[in-house]
N, C-alpha and C. Protein backbone atom coordinates (compact mmCIF):
# COMPACT_ATOMS: atom_id res chain seq x y z
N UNK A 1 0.82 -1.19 0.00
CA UNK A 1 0.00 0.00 0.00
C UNK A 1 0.87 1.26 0.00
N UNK A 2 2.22 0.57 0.65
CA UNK A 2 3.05 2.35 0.73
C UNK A 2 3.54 2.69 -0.73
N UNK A 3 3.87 1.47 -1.72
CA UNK A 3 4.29 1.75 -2.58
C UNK A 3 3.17 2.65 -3.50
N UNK A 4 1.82 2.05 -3.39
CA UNK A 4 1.16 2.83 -4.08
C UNK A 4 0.82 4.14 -4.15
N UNK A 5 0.61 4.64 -2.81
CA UNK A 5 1.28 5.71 -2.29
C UNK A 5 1.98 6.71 -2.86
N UNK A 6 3.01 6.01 -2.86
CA UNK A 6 4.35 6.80 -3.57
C UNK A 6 4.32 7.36 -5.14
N UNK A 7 3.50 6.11 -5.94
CA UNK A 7 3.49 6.13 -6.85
C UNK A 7 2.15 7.24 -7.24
N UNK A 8 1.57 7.45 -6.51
CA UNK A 8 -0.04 8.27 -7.01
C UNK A 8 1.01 9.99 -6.10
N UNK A 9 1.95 9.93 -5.64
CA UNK A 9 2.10 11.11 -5.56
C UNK A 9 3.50 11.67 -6.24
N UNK A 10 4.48 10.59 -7.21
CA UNK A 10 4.74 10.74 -7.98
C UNK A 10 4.06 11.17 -9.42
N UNK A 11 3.21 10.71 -9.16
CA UNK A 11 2.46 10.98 -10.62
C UNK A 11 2.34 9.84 -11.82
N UNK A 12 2.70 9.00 -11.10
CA UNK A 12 2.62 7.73 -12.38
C UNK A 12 1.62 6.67 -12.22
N UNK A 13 1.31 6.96 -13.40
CA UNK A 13 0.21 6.16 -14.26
C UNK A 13 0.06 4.65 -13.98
N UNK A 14 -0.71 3.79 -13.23
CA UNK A 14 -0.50 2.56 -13.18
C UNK A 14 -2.03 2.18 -13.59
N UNK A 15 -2.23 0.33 -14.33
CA UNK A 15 -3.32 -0.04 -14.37
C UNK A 15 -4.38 -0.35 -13.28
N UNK A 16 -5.35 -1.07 -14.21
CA UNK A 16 -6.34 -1.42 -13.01
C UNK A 16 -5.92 -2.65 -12.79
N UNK A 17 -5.51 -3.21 -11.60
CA UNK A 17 -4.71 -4.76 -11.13
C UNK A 17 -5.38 -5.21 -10.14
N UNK A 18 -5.78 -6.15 -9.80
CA UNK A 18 -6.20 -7.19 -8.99
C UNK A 18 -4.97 -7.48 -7.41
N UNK A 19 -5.42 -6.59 -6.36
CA UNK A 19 -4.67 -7.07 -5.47
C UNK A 19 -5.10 -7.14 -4.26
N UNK A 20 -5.03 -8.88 -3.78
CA UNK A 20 -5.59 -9.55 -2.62
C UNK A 20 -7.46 -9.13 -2.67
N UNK A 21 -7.94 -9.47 -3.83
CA UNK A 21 -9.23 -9.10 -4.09
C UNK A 21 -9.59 -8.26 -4.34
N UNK A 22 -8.85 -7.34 -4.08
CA UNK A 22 -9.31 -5.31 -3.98
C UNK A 22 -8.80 -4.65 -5.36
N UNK A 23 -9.78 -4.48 -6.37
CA UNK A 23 -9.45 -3.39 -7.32
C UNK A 23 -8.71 -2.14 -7.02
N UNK A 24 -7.65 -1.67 -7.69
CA UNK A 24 -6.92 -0.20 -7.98
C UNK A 24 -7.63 0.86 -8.79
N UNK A 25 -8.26 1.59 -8.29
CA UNK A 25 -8.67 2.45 -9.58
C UNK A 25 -7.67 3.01 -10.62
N UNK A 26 -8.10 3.26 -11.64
CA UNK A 26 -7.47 4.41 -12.45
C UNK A 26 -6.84 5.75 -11.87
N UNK A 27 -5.63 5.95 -12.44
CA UNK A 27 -5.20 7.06 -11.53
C UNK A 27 -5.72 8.51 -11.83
N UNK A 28 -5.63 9.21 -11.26
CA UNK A 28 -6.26 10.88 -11.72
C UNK A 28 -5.27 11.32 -13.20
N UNK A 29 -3.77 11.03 -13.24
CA UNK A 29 -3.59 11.01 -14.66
C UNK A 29 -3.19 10.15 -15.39
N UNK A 30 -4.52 9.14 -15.43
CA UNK A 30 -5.05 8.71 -17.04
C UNK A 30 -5.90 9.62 -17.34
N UNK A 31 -6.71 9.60 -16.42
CA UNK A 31 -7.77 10.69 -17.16
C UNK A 31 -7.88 12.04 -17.34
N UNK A 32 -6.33 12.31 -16.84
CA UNK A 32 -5.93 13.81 -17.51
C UNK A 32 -5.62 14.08 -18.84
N UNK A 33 -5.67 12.46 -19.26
CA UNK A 33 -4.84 12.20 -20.29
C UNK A 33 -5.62 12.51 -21.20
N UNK A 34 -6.86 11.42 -21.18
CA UNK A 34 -7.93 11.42 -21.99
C UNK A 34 -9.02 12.52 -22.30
N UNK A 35 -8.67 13.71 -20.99
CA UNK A 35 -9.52 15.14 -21.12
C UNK A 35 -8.60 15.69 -22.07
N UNK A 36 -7.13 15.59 -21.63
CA UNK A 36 -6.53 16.23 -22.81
C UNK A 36 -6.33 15.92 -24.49
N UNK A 37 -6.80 14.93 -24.64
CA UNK A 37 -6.44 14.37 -25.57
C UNK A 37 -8.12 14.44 -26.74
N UNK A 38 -9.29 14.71 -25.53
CA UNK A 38 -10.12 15.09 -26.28
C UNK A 38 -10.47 16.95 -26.27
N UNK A 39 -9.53 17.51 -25.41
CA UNK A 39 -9.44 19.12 -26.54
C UNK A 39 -8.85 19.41 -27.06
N UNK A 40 -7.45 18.83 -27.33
CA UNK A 40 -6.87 18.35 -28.91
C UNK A 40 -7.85 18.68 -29.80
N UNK A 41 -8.39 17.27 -29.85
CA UNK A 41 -9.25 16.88 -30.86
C UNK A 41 -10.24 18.02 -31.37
N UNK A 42 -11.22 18.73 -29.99
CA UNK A 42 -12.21 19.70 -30.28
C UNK A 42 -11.04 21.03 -30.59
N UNK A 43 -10.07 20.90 -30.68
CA UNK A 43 -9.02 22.28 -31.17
C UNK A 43 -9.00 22.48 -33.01
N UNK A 44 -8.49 20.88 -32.95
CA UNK A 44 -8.67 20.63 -34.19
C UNK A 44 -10.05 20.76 -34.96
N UNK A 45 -10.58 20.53 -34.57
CA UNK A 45 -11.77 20.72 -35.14
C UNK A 45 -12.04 22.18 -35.44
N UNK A 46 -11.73 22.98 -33.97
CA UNK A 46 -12.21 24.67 -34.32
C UNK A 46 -11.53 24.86 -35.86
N UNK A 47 -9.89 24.55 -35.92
CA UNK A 47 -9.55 24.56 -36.95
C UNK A 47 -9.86 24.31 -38.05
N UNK A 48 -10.42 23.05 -38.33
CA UNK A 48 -11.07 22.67 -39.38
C UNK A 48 -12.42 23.22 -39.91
N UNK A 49 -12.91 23.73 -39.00
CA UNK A 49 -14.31 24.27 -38.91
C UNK A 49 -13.61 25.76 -39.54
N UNK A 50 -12.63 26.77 -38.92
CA UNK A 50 -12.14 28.09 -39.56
C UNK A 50 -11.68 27.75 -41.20
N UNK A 51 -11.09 26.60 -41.52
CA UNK A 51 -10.79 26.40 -42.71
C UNK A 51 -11.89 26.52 -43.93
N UNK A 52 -12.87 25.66 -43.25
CA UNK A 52 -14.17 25.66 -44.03
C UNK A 52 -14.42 27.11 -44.10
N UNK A 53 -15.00 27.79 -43.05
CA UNK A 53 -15.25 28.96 -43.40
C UNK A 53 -14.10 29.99 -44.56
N UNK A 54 -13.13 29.87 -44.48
CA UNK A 54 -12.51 30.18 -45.75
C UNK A 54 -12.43 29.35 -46.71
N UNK A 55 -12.74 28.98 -46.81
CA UNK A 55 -13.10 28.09 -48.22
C UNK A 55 -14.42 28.47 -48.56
N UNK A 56 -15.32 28.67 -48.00
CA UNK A 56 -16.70 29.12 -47.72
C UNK A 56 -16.82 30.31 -48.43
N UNK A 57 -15.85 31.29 -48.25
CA UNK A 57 -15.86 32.73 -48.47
C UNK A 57 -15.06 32.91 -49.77
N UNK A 58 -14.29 32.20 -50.50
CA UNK A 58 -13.54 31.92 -51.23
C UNK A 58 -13.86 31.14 -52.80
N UNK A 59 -15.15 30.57 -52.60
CA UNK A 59 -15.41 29.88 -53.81
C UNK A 59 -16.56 30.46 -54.38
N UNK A 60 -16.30 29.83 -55.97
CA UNK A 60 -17.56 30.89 -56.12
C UNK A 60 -18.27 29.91 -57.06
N UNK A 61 -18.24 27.99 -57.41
CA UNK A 61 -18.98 27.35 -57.70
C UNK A 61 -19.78 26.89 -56.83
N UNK A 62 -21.03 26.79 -57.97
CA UNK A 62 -22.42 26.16 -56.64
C UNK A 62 -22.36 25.26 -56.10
N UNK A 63 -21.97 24.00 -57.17
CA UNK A 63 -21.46 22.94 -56.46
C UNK A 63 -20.47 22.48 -55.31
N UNK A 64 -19.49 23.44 -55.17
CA UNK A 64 -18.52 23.52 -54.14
C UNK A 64 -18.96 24.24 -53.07
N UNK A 65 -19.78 25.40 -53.25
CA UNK A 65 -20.05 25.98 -52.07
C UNK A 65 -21.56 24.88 -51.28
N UNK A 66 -22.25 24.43 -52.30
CA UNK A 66 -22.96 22.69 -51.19
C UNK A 66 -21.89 22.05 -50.50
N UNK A 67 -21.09 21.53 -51.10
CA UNK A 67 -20.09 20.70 -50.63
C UNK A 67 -19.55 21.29 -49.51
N UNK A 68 -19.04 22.53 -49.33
CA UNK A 68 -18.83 23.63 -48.38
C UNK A 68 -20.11 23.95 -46.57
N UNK A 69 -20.75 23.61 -47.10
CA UNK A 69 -22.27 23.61 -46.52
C UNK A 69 -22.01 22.42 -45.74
N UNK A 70 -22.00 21.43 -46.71
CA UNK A 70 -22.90 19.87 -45.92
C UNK A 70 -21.28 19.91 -44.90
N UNK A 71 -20.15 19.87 -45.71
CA UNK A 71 -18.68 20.23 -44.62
C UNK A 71 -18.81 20.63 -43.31
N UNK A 72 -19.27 21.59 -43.32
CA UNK A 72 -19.29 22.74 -42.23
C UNK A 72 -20.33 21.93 -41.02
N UNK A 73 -21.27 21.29 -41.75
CA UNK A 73 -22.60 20.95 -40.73
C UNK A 73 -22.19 19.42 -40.17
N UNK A 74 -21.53 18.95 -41.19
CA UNK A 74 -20.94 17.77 -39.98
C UNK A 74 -20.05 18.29 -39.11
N UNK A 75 -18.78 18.78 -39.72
CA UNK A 75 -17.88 19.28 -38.39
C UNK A 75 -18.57 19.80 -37.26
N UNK A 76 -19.90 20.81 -37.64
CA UNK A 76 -20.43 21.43 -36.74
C UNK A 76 -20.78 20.34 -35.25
N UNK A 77 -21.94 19.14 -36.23
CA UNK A 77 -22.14 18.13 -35.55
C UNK A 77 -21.36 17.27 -34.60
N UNK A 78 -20.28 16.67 -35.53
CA UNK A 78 -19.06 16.49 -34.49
C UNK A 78 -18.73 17.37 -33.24
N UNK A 79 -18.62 18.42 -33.27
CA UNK A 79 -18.13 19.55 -32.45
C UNK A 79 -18.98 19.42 -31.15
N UNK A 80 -20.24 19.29 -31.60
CA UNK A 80 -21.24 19.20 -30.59
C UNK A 80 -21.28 18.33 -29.86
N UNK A 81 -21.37 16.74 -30.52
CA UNK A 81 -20.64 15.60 -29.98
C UNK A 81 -19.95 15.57 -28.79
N UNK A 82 -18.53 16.00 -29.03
CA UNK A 82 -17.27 16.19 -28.06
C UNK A 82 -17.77 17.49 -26.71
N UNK A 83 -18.37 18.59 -27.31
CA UNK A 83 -18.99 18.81 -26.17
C UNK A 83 -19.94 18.25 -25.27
N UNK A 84 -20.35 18.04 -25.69
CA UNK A 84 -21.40 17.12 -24.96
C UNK A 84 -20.54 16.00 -24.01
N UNK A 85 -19.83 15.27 -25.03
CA UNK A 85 -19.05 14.38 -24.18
C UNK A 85 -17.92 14.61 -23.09
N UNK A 86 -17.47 16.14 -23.25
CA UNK A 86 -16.29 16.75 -22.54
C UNK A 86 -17.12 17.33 -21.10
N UNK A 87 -18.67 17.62 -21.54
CA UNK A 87 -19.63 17.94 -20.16
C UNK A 87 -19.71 16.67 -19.76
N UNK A 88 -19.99 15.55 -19.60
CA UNK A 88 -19.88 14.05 -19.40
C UNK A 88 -18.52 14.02 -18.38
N UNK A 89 -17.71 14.09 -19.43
CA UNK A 89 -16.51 14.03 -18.47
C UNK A 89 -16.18 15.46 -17.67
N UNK A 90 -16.85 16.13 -17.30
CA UNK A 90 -16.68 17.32 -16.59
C UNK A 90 -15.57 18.02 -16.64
N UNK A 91 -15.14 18.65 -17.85
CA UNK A 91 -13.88 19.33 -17.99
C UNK A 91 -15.19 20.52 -18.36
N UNK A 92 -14.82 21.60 -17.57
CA UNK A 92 -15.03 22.95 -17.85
C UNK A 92 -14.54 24.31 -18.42
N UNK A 93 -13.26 23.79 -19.56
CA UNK A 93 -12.36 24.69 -19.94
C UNK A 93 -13.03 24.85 -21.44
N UNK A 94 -12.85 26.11 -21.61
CA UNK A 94 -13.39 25.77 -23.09
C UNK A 94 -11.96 25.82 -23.97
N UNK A 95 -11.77 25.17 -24.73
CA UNK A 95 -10.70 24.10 -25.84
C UNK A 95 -9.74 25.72 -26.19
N UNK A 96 -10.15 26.67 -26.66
CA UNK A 96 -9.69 28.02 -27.48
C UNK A 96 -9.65 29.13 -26.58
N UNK A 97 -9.71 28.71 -25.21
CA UNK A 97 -9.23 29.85 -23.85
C UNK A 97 -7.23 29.52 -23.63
N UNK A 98 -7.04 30.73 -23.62
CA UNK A 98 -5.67 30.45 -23.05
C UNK A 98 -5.40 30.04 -21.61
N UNK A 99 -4.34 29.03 -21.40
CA UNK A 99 -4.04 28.84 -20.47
C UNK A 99 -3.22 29.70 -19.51
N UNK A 100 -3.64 30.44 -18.05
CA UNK A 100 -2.75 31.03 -17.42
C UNK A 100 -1.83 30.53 -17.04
């Protein structure tokens, strides 16, 4: 038990293991991991979502500016997704705030 200890105030990451019957939880960073790793993702997206919009503003066939459209409304969708799921996992930062 002391070792574990040591190890959750080092900061390292261990699994979920079976010991003397008693489950280990997950440590606080895995799942720093996985908050971070999904506003990455919703970062990328803002990005991808600003791209569209220049591309958006930029073309001037009909056909491309649909294509431009239906683009925009999935990413949008996606976007929503990950929020939703980032309220789930209770991270309250929004993805495009700077960090102090």
């Amino acid at each position: 038990m002391e070792n574990v200890l040591k190890m959750l105030q080092r900061g390292k990451a261990f699994s979920v293991e079976k010991i003397s019957g008693r489950e280990i939880r997950r440590t606080a960073l895995e799942e720093q991991e996985k908050k971070e790793k999904l506003l990455q993702e919703m970062k990328e997206l803002l990005h991808q979502i600003a791209t569209n919009e220049r591309w958006f503003q930029l073309e001037c066939n009909e056909d491309l500016i649909d294509a431009c459209v239906y683009q925009r409304e999935s990413l949008i969708a996606r976007y929503r997704y990950l929020l939703a799921k980032a309220k789930d996992m209770g991270i309250q930062k929004a993805p495009f705030q700077s960090v102090p």
